[in-house]
Protein backbone atom coordinates (compact mmCIF):
# COMPACT_ATOMS: atom_id res chain seq x y z
CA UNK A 1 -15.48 -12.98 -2.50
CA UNK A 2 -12.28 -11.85 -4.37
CA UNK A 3 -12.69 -8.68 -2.48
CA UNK A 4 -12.47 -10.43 1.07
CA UNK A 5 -9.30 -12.57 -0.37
CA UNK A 6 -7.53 -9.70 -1.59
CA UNK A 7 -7.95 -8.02 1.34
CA UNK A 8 -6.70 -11.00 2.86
CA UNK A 9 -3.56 -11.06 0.98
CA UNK A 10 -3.21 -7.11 1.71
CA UNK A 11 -2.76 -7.73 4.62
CA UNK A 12 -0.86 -11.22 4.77
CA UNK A 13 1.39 -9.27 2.95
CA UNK A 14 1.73 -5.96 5.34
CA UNK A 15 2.42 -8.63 7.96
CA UNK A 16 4.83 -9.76 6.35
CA UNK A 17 6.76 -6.57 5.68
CA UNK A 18 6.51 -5.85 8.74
CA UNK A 19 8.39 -8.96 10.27
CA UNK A 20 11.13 -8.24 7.68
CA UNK A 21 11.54 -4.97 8.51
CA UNK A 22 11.82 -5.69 12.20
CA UNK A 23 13.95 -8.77 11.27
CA UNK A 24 15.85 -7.00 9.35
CA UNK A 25 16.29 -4.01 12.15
CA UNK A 26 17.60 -6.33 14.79
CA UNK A 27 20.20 -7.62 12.66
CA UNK A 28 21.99 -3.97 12.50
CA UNK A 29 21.37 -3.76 16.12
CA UNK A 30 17.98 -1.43 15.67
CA UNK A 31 15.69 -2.11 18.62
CA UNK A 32 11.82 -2.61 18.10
CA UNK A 33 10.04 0.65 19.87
CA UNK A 34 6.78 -0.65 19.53
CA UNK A 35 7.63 -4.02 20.92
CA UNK A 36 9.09 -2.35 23.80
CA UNK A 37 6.03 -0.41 24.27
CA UNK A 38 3.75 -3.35 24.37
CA UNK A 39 5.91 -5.41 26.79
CA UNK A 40 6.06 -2.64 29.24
CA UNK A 41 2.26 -1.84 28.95
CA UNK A 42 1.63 -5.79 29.57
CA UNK A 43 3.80 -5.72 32.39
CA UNK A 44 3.04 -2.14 34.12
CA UNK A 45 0.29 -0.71 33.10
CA UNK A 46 0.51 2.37 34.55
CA UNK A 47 4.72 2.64 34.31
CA UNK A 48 6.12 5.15 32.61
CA UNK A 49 7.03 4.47 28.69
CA UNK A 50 9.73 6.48 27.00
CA UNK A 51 8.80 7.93 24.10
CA UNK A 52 10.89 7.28 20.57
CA UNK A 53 13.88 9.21 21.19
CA UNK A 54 14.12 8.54 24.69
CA UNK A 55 13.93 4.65 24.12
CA UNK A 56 16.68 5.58 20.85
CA UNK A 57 18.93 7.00 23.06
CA UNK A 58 18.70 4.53 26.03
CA UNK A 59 19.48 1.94 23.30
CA UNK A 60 22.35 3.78 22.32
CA UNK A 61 23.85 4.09 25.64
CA UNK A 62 23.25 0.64 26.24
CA UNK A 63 24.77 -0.71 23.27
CA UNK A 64 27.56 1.77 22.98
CA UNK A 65 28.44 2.52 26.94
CA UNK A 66 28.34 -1.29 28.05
CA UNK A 67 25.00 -0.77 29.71
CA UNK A 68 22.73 -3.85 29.93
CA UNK A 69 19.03 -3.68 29.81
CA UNK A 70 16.29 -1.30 29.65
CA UNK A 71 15.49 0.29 32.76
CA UNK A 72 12.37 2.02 32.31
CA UNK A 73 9.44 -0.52 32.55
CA UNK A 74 9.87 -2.63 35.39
């Protein structure tokens, strides 16, 4: 039983990191890769997905060259 609930908390607790961290990303202006990759996979299937460094320096561009959008996904 205290097993199960600590494992419970575990991972309570991972989820939680993990919403700060991404909270905490967005508010310096860091996009979310893996949130990108599930949108586009629940939108397109079979679309092609940048990988990390591609979707980086999209985001760059985008921020930093008035671009609007992410292009790759539709």
């Amino acid at each position: 039983m205290t097993h199960h609930v600590f494992e419970s908390s575990l991972a309570a607790l991972n989820r939680l990191r993990h919403l700060i961290a991404q909270g905490a990303g967005m508010m310096i202006g860091l996009p979310d890769y893996e949130n990108y990759r599930a949108r586009c996979r629940s939108r397109n299937p079979d679309a092609p997905v940048m990988n990390r460094e591609e979707f980086f320096r999209n985001r760059q561009e985008a921020r930093y060259n008035g671009k609007n959008g992410i292009d790759r996904c539709s």
